[in-house]
N, C-alpha and C. Protein backbone atom coordinates (compact mmCIF):
# COMPACT_ATOMS: atom_id res chain seq x y z
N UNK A 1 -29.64 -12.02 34.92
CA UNK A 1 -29.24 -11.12 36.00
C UNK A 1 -30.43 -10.88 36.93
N UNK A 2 -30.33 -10.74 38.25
CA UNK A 2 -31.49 -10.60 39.14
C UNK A 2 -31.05 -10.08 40.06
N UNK A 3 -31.38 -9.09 40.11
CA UNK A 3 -31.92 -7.72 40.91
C UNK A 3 -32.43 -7.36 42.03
N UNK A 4 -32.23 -7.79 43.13
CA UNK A 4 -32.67 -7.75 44.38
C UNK A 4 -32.68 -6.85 45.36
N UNK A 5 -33.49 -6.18 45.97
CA UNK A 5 -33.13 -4.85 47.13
C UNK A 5 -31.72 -4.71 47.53
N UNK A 6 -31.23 -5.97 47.92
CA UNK A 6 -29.93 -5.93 48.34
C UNK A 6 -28.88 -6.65 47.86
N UNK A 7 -29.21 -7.14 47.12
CA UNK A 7 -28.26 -8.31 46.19
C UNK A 7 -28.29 -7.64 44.35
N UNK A 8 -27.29 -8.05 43.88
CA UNK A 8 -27.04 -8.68 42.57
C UNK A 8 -26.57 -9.76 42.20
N UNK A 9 -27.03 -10.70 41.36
CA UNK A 9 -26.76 -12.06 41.32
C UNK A 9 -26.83 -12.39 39.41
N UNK A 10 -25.53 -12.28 39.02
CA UNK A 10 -25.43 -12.88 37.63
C UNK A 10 -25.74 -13.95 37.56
N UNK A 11 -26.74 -14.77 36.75
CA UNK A 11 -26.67 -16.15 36.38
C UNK A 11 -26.18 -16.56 35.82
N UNK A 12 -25.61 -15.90 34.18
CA UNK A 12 -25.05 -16.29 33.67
C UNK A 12 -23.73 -15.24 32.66
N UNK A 13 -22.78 -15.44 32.18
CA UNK A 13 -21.74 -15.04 31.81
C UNK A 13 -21.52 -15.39 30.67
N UNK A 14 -20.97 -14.62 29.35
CA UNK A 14 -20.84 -14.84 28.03
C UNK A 14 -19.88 -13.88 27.75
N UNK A 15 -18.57 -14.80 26.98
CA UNK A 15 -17.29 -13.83 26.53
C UNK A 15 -17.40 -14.18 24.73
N UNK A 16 -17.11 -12.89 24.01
CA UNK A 16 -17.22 -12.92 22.74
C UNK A 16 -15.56 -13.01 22.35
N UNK A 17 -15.38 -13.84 21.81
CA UNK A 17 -13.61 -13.49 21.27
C UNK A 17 -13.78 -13.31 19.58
N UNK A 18 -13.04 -12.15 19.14
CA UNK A 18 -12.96 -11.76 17.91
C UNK A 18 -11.77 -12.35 17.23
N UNK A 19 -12.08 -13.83 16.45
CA UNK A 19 -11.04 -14.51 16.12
C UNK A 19 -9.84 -13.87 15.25
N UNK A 20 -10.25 -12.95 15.01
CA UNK A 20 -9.22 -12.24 13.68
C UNK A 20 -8.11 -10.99 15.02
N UNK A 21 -9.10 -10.56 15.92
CA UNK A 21 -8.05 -9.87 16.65
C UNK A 21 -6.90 -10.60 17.33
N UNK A 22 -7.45 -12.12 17.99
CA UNK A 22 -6.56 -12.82 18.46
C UNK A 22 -5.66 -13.28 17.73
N UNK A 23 -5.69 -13.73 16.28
CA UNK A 23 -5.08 -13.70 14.86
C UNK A 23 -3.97 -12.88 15.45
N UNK A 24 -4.38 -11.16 15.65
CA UNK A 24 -3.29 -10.42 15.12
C UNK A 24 -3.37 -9.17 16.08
N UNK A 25 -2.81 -9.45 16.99
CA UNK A 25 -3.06 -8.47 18.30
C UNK A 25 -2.54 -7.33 18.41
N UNK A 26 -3.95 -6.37 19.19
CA UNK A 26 -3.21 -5.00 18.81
C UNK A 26 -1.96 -4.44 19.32
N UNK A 27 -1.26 -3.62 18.84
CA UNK A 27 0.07 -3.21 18.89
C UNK A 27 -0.46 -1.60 20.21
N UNK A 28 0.78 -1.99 21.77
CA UNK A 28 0.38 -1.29 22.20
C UNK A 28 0.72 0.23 21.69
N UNK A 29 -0.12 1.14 22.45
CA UNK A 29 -0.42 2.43 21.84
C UNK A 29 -1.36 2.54 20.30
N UNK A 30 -1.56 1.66 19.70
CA UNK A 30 -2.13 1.62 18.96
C UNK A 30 -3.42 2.52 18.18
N UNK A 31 -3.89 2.72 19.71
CA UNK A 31 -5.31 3.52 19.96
C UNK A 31 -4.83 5.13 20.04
N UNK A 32 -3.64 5.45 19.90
CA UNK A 32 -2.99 7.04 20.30
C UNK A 32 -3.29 7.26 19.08
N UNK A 33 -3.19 9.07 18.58
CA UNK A 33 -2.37 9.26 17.39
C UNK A 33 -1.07 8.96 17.17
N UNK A 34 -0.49 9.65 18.66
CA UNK A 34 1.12 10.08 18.62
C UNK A 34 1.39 8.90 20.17
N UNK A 35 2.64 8.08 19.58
CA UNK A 35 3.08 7.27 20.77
C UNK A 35 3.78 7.96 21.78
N UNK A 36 3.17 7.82 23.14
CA UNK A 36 4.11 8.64 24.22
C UNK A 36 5.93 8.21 24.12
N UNK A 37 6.38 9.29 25.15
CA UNK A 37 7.92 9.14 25.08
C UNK A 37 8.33 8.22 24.89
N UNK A 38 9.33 7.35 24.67
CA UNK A 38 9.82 5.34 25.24
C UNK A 38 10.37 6.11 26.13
N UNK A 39 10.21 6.49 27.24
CA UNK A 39 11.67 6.79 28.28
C UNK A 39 12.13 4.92 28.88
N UNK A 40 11.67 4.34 28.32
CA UNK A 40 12.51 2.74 29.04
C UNK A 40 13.77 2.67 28.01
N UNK A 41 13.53 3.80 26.74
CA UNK A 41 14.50 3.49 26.15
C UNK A 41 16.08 4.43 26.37
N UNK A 42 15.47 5.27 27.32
CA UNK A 42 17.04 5.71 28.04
C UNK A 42 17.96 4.98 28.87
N UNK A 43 19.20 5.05 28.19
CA UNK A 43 20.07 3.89 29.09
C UNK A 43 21.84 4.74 28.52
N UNK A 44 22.28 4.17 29.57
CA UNK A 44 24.03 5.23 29.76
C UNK A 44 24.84 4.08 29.31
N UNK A 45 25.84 4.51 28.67
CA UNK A 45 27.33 4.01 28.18
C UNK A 45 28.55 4.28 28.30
N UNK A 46 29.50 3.95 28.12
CA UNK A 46 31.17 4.22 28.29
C UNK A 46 31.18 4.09 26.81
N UNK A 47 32.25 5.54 26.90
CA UNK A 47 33.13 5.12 25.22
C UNK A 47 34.85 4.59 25.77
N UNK A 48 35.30 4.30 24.96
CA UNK A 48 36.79 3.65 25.03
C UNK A 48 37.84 4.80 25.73
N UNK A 49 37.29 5.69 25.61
CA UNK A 49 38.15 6.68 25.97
C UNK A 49 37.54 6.92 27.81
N UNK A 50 36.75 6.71 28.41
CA UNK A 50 35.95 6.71 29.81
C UNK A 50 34.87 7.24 30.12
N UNK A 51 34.61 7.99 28.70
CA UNK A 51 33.76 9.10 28.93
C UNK A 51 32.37 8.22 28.64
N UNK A 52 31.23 9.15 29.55
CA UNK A 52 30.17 8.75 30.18
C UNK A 52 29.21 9.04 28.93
N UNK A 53 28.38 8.71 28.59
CA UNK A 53 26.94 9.58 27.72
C UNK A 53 25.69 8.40 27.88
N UNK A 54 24.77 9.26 27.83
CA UNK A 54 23.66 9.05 27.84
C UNK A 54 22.97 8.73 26.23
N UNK A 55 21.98 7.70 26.34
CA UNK A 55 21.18 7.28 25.49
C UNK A 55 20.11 7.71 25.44
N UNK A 56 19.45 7.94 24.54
CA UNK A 56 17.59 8.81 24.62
C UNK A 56 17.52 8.90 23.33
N UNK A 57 15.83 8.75 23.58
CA UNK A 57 15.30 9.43 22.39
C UNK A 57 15.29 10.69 22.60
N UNK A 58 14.97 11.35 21.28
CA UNK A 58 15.08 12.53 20.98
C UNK A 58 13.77 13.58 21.16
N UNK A 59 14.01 14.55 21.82
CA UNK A 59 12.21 15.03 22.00
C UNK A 59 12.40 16.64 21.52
N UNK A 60 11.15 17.05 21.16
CA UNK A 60 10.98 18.48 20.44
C UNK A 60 11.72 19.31 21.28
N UNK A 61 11.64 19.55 22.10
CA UNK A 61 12.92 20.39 23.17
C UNK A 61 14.38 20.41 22.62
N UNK A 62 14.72 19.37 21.83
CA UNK A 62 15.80 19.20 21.94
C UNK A 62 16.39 20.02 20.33
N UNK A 63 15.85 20.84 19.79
CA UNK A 63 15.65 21.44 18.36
C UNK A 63 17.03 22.70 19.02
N UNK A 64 17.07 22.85 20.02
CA UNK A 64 18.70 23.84 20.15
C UNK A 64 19.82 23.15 20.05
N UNK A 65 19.51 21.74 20.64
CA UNK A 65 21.47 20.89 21.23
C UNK A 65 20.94 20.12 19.67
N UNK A 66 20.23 20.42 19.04
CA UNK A 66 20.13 19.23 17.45
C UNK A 66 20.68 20.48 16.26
N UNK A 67 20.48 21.61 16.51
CA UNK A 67 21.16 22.40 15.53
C UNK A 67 22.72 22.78 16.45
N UNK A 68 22.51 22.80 17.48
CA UNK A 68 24.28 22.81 17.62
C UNK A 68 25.11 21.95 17.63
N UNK A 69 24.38 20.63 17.51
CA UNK A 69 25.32 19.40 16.80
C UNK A 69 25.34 19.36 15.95
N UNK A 70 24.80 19.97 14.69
CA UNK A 70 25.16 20.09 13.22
C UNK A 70 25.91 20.98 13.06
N UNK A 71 25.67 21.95 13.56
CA UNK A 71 26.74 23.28 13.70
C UNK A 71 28.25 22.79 13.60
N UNK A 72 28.43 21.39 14.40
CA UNK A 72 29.66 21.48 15.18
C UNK A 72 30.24 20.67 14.16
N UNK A 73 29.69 19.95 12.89
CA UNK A 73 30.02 18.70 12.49
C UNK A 73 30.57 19.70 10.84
N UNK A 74 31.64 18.76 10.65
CA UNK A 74 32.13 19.40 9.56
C UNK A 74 31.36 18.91 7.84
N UNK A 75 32.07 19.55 7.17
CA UNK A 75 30.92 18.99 5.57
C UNK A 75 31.33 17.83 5.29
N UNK A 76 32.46 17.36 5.62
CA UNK A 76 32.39 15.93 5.57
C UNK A 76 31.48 14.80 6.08
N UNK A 77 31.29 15.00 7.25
CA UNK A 77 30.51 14.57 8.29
C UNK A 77 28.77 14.89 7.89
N UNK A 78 28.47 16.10 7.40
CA UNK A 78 27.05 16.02 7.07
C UNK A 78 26.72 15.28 5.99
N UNK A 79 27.85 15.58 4.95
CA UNK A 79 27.77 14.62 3.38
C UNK A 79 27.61 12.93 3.64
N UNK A 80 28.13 12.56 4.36
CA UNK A 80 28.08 11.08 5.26
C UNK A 80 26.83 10.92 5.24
N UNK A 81 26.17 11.84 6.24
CA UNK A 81 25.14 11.17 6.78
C UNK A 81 23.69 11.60 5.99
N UNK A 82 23.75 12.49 4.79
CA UNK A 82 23.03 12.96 4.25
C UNK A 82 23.32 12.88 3.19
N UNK A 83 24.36 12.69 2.42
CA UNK A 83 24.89 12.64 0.94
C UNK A 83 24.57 13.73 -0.05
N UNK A 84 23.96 15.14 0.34
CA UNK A 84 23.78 16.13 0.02
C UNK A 84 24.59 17.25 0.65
N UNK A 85 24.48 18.56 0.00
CA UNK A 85 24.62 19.76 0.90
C UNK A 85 23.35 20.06 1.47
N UNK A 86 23.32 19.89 3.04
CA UNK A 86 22.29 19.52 3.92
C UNK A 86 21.92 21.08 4.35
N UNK A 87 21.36 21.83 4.30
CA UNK A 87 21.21 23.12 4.93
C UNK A 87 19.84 23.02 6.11
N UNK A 88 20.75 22.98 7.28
CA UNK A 88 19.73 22.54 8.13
C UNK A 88 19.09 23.53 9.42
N UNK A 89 20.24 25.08 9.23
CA UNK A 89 19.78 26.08 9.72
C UNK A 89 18.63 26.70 10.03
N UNK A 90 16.98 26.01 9.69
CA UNK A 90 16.02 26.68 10.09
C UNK A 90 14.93 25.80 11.16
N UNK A 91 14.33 26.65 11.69
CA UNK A 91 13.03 26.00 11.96
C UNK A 91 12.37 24.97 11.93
N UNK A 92 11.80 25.32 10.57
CA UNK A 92 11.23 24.30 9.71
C UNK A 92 11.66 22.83 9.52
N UNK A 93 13.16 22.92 9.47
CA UNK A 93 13.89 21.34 9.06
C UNK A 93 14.33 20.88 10.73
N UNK A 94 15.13 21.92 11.64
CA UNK A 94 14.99 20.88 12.61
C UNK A 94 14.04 20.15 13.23
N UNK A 95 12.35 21.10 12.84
CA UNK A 95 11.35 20.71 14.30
C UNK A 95 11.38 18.79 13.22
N UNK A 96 11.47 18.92 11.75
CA UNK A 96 10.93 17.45 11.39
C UNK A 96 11.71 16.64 12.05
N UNK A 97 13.18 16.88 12.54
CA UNK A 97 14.19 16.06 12.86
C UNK A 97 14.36 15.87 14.40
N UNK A 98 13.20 16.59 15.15
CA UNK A 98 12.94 16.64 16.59
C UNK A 98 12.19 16.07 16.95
N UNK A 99 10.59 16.34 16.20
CA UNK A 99 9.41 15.89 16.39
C UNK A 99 8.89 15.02 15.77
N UNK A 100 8.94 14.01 16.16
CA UNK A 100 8.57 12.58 15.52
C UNK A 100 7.60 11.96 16.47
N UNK A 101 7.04 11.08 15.29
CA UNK A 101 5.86 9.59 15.30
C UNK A 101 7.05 8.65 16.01
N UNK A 102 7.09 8.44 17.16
CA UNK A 102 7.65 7.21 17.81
C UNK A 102 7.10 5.70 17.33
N UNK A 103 5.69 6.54 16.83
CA UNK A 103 5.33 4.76 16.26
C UNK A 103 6.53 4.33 14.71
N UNK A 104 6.28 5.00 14.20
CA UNK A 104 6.84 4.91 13.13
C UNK A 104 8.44 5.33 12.62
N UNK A 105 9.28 6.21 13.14
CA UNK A 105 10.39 6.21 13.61
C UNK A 105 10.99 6.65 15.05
N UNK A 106 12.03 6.61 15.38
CA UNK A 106 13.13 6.59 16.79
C UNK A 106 13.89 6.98 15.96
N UNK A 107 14.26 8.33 17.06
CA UNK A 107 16.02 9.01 16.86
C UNK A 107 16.55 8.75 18.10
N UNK A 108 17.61 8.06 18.43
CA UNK A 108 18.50 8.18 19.45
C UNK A 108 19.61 8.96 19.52
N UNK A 109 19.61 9.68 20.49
CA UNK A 109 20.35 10.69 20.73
C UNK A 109 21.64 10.26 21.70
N UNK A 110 23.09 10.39 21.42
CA UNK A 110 24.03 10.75 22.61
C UNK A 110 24.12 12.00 23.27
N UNK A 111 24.10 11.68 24.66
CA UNK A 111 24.43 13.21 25.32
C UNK A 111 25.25 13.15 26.09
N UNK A 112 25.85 14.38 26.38
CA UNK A 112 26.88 14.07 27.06
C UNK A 112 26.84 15.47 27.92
N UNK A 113 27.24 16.14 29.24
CA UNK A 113 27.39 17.38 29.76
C UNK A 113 28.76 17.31 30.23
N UNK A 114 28.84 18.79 30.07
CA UNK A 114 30.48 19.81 29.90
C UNK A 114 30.36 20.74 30.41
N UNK A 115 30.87 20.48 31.95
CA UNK A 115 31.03 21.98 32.60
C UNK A 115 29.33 22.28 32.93
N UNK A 116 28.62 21.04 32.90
CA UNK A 116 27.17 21.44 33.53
C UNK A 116 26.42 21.90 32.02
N UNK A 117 27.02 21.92 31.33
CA UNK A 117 25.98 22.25 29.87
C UNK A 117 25.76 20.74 28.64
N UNK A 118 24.73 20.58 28.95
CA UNK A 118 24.06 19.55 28.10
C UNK A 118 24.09 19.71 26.83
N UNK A 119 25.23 18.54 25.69
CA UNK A 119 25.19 18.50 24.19
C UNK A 119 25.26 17.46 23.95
N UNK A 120 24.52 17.22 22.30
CA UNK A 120 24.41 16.37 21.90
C UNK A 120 25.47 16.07 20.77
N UNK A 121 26.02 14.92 21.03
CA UNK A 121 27.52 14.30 20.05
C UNK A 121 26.92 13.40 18.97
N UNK A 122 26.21 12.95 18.73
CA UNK A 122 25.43 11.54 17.74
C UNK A 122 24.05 11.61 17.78
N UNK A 123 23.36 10.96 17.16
CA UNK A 123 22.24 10.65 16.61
C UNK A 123 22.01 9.18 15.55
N UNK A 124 21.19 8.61 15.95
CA UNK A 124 21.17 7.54 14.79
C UNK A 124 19.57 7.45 14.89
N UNK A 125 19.31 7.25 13.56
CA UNK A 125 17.72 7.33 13.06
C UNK A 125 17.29 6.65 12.63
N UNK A 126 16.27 5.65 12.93
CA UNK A 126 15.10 4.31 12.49
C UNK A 126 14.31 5.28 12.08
N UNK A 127 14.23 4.59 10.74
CA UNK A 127 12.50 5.30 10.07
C UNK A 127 12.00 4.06 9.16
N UNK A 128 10.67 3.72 9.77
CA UNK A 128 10.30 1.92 9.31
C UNK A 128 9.11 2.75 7.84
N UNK A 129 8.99 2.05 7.57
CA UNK A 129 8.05 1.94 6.34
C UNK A 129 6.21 1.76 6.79
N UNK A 130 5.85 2.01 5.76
CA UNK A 130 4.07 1.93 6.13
C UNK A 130 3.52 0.75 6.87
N UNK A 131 4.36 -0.36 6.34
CA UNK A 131 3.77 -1.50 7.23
C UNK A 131 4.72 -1.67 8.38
N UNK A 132 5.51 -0.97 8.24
CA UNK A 132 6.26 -1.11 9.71
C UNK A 132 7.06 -2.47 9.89
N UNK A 133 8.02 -2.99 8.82
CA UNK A 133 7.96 -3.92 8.67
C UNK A 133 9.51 -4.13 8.62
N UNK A 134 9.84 -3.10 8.20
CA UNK A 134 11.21 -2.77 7.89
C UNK A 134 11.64 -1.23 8.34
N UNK A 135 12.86 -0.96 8.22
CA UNK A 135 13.81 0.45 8.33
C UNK A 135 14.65 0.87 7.99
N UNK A 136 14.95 1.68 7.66
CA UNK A 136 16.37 2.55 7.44
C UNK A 136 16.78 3.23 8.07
N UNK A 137 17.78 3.13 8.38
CA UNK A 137 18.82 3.46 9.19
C UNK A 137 20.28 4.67 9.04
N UNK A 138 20.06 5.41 9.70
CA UNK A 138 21.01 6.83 9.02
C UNK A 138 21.67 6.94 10.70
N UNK A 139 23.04 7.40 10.96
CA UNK A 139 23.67 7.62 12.22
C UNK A 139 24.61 8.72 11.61
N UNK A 140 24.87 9.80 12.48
CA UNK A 140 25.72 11.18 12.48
C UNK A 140 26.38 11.55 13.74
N UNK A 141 27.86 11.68 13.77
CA UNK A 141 28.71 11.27 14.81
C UNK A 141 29.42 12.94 14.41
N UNK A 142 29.58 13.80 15.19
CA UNK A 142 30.30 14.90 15.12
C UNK A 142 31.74 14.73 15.20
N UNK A 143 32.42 15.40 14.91
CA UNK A 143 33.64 15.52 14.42
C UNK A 143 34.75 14.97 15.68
N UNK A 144 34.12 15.77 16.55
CA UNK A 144 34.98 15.75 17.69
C UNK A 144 35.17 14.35 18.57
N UNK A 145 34.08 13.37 18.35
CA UNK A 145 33.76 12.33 19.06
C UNK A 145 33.67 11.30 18.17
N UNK A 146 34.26 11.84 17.28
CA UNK A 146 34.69 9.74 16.12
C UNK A 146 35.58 9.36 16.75
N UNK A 147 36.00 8.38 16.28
CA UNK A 147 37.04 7.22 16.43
C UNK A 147 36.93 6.93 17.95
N UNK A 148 35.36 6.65 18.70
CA UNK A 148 35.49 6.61 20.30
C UNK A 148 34.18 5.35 20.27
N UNK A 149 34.19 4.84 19.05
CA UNK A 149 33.01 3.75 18.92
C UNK A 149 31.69 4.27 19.91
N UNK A 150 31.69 5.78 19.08
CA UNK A 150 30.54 6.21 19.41
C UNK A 150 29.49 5.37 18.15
N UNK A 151 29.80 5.50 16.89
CA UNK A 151 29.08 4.60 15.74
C UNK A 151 28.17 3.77 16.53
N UNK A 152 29.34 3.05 16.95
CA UNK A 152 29.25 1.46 17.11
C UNK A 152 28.34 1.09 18.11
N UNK A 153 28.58 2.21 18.98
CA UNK A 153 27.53 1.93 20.08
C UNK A 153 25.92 1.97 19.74
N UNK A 154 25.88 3.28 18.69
CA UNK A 154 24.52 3.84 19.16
C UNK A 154 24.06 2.96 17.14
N UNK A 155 24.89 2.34 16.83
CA UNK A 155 24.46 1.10 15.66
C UNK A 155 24.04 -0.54 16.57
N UNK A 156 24.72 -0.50 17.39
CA UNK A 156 23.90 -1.56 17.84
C UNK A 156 22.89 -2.04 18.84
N UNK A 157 22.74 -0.35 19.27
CA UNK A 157 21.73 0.12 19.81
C UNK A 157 20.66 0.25 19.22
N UNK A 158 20.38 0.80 18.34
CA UNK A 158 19.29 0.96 17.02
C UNK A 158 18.99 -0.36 16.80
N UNK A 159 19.91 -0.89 16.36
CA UNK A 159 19.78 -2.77 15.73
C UNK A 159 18.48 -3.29 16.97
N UNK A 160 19.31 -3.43 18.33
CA UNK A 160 18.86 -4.08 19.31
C UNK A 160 16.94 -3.35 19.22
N UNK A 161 17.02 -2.49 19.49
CA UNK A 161 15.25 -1.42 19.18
C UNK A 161 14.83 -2.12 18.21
N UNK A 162 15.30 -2.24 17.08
CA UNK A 162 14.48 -2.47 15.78
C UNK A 162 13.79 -4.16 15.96
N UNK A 163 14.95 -4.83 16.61
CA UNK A 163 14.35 -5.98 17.14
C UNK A 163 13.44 -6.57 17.64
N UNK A 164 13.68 -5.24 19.06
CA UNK A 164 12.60 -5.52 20.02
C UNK A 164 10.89 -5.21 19.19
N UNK A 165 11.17 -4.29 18.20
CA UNK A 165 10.00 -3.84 17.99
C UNK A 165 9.35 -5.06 16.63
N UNK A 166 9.79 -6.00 16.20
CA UNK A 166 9.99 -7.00 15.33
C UNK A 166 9.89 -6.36 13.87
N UNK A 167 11.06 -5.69 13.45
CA UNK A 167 11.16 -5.34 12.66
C UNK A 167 11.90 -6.48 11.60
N UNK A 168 12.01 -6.79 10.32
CA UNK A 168 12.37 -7.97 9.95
C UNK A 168 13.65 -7.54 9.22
N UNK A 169 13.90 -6.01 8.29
CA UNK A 169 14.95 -5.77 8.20
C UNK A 169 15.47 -5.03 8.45
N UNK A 170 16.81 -4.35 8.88
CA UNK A 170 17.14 -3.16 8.79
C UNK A 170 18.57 -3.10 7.63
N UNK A 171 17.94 -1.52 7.00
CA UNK A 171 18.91 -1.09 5.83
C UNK A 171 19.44 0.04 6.21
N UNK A 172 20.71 0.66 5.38
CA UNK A 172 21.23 1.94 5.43
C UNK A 172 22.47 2.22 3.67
N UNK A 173 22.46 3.36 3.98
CA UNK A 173 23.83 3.64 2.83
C UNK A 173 24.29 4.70 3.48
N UNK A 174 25.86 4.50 2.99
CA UNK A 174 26.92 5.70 2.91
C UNK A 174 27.49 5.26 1.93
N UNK A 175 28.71 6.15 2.06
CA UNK A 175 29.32 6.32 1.35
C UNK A 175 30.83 5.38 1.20
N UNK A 176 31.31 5.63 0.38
CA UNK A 176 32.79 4.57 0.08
C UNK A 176 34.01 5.01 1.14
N UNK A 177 33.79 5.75 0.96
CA UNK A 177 35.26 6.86 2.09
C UNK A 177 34.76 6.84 3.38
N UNK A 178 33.72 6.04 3.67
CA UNK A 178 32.96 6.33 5.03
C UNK A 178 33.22 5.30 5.71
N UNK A 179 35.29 5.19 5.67
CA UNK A 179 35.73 3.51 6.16
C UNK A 179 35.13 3.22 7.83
N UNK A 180 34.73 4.20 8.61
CA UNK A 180 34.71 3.94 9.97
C UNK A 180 33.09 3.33 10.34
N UNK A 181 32.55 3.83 9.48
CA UNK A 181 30.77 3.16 9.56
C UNK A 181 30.71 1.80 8.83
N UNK A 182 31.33 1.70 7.66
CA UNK A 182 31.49 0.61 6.75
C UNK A 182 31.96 -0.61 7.30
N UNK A 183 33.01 -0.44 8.30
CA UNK A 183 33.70 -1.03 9.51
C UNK A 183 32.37 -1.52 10.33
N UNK A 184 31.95 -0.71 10.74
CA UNK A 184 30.55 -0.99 12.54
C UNK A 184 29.84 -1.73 11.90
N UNK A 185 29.29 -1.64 10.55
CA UNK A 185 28.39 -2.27 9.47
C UNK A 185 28.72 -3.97 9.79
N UNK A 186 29.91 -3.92 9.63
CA UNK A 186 30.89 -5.20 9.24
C UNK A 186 30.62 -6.24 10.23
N UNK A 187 31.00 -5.43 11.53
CA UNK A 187 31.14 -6.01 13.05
C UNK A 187 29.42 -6.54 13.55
N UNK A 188 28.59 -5.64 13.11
CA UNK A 188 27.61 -5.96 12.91
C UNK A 188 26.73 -6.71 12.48
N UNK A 189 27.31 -7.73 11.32
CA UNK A 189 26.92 -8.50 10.57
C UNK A 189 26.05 -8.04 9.81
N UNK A 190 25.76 -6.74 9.21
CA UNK A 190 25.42 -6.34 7.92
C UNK A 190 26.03 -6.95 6.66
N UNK A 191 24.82 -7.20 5.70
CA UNK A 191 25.56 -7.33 4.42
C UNK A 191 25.92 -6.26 3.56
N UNK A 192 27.33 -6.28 2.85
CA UNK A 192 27.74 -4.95 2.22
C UNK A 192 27.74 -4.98 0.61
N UNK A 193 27.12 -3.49 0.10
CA UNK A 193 27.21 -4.02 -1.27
C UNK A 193 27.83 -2.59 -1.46
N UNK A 194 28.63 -2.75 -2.54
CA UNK A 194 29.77 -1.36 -2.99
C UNK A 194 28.81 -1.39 -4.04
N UNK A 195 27.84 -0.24 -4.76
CA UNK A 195 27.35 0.33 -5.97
C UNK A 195 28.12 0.92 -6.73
N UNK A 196 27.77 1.00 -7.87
CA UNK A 196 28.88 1.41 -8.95
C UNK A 196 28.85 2.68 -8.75
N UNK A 197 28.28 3.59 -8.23
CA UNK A 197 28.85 5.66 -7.80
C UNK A 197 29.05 5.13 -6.63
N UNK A 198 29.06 6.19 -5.88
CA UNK A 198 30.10 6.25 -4.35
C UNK A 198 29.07 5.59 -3.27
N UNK A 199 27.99 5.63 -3.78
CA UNK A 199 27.83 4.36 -2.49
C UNK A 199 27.75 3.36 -2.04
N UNK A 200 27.36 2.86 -0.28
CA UNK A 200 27.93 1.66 -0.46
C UNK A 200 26.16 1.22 0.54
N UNK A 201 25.52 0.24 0.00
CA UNK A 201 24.38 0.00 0.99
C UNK A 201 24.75 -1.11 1.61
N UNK A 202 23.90 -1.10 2.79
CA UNK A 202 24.11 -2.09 3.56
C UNK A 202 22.75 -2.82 4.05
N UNK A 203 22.75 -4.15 4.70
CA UNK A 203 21.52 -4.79 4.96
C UNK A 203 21.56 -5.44 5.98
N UNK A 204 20.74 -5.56 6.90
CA UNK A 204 20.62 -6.76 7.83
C UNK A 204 19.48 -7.47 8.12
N UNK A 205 19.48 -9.06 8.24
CA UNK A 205 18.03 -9.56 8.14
C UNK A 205 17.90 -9.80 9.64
N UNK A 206 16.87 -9.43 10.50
CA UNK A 206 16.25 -9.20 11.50
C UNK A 206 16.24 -10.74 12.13
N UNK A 207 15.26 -11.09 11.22
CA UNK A 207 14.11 -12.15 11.60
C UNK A 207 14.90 -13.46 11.65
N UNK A 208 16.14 -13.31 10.70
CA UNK A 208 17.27 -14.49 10.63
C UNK A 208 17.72 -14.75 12.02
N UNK A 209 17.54 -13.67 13.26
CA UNK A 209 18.20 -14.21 13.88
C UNK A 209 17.45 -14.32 15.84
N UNK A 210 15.82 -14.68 15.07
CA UNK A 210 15.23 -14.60 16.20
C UNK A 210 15.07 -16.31 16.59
């Protein structure tokens, strides 16, 4: 390098490449703790019936329209998607189900507004594993808005995410009586396995179909 009153003049130039990073390149956001919003991952749909809703992830704000969509959903409907008696009335349990590692799981949310008031009808939830390699998959459809291939939508919505993000499998379970998910599963090309108690898991291989 040479240094001149009025000049700078490189002579010469040297690039170091770290063969192991180029190996295995970093994953953006990587360098965050917490991955910002995906807002690229908001996008709108039609259900069969005409009605309009919106796609999104799910953000800590949203801990009022996430307990009044449980509110609204009957014990059938929570047992589905939780296979317990789910008591989800506090604080504490919605902020985990609000506030999430985007690196590591996505909740997608349906929304829909009524009369100018914003609620949420569905939810379906990616939560990948330590190496991020795989996921499981849980979706909760309120009472009022089944049979409108709301499932179906926001299952092959999830699918399509898990993809993009090269996830290699995605899994889930319900239940036996849970003919309308067991169905989307189907259409989906999940593989189905009936377990000997009431549930039924399901599988899909990712990578089979890149």
């Amino acid at each position: 390098l040479i240094v001149t009153p009025s000049d700078v003049i490189a002579l010469d130039a040297r690039i170091v490449v770290d063969e192991e990073v180029m190996q295995n390149p970093v994953k953006e956001y990587s360098h965050l703790i917490l991955r910002p919003y995906p807002e690229r991952l908001i996008k709108h749909a039609s259900l069969k019936d005409g009605s309009e809703i919106k796609l999104r992830p799910i953000k800590p704000e949203d801990e009022p329209l996430w307990l009044d969509m449980l509110t609204s959903c009957s014990k059938e409907s929570i047992y589905h998607r939780f296979r317990y008696d789910f008591y989800f009335n506090s604080h504490e349990v919605a902020s985990k189900y609000c506030f999430i590692d985007y690196d590591r799981e996505i909740a997608i949310v349906a929304e829909v507004e009524e009369n100018g008031v914003k609620k949420l009808i569905g939810v379906g939830r990616l939560i990948a594993d330590p190496d991020v390699e795989n996921m499981e998959y849980a979706v909760l459809i309120t009472d009022a808005w089944q049979k409108k291939e709301l499932g179906f939508i926001l299952t092959e919505y999830c699918v399509e995410i898990a993809k993009t993000r090269g996830i290699k499998t995605l899994a889930a379970e319900t239940t036996k009586d849970n003919k309308p998910m067991i169905s989307v599963f189907k259409k989906l090309n999940f593989k189905i396995r009936f377990n000997e108690d009431t549930t039924v898991s399901v599988v899909k291989d990712l990578s089979a179909e890149d």
